[in-house]
N, C-alpha and C. Protein backbone atom coordinates (compact mmCIF):
# COMPACT_ATOMS: atom_id res chain seq x y z
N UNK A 1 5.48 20.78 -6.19
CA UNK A 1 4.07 20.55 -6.39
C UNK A 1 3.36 20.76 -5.06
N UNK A 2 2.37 21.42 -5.36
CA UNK A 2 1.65 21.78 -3.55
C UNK A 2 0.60 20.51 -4.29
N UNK A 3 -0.21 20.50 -2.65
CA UNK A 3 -1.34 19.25 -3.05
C UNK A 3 -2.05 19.20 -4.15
N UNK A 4 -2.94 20.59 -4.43
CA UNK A 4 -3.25 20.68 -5.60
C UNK A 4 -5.22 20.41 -5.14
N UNK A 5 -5.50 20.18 -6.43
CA UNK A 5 -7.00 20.06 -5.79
C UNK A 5 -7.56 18.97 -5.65
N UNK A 6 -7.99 18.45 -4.66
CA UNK A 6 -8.67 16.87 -4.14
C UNK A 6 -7.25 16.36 -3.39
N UNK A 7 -6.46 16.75 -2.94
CA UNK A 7 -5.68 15.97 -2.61
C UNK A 7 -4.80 17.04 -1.25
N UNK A 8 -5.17 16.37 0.05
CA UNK A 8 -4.79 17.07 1.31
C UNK A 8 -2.85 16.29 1.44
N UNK A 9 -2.45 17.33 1.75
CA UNK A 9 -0.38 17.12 1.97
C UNK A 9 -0.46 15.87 3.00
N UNK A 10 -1.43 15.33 3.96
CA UNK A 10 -1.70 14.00 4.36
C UNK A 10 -1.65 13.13 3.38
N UNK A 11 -2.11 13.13 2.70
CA UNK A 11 -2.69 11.94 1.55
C UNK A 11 -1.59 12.05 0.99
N UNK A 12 -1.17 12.77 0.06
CA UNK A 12 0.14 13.40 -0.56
C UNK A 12 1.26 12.62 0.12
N UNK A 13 1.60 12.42 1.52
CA UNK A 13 2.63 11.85 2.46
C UNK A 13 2.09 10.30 2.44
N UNK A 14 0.90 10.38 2.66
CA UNK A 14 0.65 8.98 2.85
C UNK A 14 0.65 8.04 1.67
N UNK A 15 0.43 8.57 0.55
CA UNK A 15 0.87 7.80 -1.00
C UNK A 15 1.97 7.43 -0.70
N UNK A 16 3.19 8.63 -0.13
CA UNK A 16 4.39 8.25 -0.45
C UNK A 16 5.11 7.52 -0.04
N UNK A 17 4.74 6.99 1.44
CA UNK A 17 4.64 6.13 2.57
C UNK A 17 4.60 4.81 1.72
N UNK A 18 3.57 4.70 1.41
CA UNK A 18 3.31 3.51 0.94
C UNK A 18 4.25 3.57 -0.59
N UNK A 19 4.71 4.07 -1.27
CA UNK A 19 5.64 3.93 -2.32
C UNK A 19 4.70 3.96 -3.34
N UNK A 20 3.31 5.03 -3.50
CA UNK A 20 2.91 4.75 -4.39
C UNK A 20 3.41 5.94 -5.61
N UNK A 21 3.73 7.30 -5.49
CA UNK A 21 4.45 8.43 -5.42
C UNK A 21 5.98 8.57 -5.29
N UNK A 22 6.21 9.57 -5.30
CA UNK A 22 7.73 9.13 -4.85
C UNK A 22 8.21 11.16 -5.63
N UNK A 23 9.49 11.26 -4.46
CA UNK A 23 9.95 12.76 -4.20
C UNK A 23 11.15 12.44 -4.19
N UNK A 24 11.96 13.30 -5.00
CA UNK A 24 12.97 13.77 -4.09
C UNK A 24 13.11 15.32 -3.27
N UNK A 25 14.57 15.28 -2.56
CA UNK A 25 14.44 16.22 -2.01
C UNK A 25 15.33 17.34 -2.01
N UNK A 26 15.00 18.73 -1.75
CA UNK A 26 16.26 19.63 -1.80
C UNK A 26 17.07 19.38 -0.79
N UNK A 27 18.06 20.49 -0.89
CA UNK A 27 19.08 20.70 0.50
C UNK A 27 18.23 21.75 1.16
N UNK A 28 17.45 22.17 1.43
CA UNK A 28 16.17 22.46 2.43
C UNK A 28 15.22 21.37 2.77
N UNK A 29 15.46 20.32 2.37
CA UNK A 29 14.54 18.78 2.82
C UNK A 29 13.00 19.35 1.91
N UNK A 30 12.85 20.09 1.59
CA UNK A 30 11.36 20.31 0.60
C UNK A 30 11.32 19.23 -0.24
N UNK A 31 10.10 18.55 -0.75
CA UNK A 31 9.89 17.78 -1.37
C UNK A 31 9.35 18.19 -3.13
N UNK A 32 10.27 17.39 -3.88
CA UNK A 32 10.17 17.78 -5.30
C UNK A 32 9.51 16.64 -6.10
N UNK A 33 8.06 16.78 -6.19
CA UNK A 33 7.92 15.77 -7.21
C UNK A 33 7.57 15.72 -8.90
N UNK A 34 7.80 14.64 -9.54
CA UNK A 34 7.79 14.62 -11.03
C UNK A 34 6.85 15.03 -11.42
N UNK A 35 6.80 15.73 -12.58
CA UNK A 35 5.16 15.98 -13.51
C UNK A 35 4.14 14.94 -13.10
N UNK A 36 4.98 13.60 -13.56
CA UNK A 36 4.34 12.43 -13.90
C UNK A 36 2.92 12.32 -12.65
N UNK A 37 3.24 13.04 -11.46
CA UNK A 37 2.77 12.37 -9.77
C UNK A 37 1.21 12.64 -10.40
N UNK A 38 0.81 13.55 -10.97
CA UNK A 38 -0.59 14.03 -10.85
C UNK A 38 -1.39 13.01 -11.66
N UNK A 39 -0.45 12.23 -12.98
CA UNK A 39 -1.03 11.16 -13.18
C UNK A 39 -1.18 10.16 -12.60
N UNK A 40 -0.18 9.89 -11.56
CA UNK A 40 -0.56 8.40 -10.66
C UNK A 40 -1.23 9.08 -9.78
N UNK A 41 -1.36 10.23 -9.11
CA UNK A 41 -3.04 10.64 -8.49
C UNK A 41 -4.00 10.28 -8.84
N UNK A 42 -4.29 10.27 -10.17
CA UNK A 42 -5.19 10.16 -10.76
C UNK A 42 -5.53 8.79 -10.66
N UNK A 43 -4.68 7.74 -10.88
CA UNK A 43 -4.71 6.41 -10.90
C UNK A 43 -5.05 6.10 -9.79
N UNK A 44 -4.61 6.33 -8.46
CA UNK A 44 -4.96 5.81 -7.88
C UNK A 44 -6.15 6.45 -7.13
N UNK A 45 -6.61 7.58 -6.99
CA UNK A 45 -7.82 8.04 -7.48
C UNK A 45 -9.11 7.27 -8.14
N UNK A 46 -8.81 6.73 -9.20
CA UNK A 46 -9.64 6.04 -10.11
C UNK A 46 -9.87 4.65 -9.55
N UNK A 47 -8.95 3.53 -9.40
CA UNK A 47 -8.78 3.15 -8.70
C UNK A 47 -9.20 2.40 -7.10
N UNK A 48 -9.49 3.58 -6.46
CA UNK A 48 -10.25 3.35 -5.38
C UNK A 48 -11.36 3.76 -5.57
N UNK A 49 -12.13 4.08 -6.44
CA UNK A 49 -13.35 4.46 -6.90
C UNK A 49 -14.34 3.16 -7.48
N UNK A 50 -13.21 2.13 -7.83
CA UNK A 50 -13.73 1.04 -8.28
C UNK A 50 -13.79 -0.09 -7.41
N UNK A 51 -13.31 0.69 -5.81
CA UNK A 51 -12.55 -0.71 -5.18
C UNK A 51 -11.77 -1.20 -5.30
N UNK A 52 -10.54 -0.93 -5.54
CA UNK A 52 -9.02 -1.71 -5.69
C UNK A 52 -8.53 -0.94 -3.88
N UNK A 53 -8.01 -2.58 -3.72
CA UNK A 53 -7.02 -1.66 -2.53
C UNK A 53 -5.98 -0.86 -2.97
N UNK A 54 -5.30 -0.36 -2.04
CA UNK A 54 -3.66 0.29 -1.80
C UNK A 54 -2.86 -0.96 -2.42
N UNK A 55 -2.80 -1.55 -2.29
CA UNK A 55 -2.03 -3.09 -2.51
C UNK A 55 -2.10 -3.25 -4.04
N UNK A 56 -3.51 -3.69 -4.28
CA UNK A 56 -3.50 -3.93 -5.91
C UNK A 56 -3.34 -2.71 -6.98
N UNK A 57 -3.76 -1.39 -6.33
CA UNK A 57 -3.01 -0.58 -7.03
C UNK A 57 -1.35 -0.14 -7.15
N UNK A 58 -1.01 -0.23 -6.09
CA UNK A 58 0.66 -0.15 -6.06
C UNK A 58 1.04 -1.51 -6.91
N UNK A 59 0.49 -2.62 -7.18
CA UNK A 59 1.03 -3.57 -8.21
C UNK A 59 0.60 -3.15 -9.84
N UNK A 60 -0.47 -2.58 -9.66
CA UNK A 60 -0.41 -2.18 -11.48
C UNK A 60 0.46 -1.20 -11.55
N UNK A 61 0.33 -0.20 -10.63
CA UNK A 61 1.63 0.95 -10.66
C UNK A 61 3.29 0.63 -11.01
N UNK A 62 3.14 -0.56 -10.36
CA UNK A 62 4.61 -0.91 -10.70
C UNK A 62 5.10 -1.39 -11.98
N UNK A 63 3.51 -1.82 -12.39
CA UNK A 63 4.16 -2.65 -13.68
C UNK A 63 4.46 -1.50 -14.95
N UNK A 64 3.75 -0.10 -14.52
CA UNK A 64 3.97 1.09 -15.67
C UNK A 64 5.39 1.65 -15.37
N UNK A 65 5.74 2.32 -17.01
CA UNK A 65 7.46 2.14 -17.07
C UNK A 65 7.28 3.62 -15.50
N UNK A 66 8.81 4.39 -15.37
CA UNK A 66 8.76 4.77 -14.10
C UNK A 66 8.44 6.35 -14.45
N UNK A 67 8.20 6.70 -16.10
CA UNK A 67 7.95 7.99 -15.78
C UNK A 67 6.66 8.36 -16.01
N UNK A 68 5.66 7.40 -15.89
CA UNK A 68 4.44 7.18 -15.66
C UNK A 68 3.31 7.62 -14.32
């Protein structure tokens, strides 16, 4: 997945940092992520639009099953 649109490979790293995202990786270390990522973009996207921190969104995130 490249960043895609609205979303700089910073931000992209820095979701993942914080565990809101999540990759695995090849045997070239490239990062592979799930379909699912563009929907929790979105979420957390939405999200901070309303004012939720990083914090309270990574807790509703968690509570959705994992291929969400």
């Amino acid at each position: 997945m490249h960043a895609g649109p609205g979303y700089s490979v910073a931000t992209i790293r820095f979701y993942e940092s914080r565990n809101l995202i999540f990759s695995t990786r090849t045997s070239g270390n490239m990062r592979l992520f799930p379909k699912h990522t563009l929907r929790r973009l979105a979420i957390i996207a939405a999200g901070q639009r309303v004012g939720l921190t990083l914090a309270e969104i990574a807790d509703e995130l968690s509570e959705l099953p994992e291929a969400y």
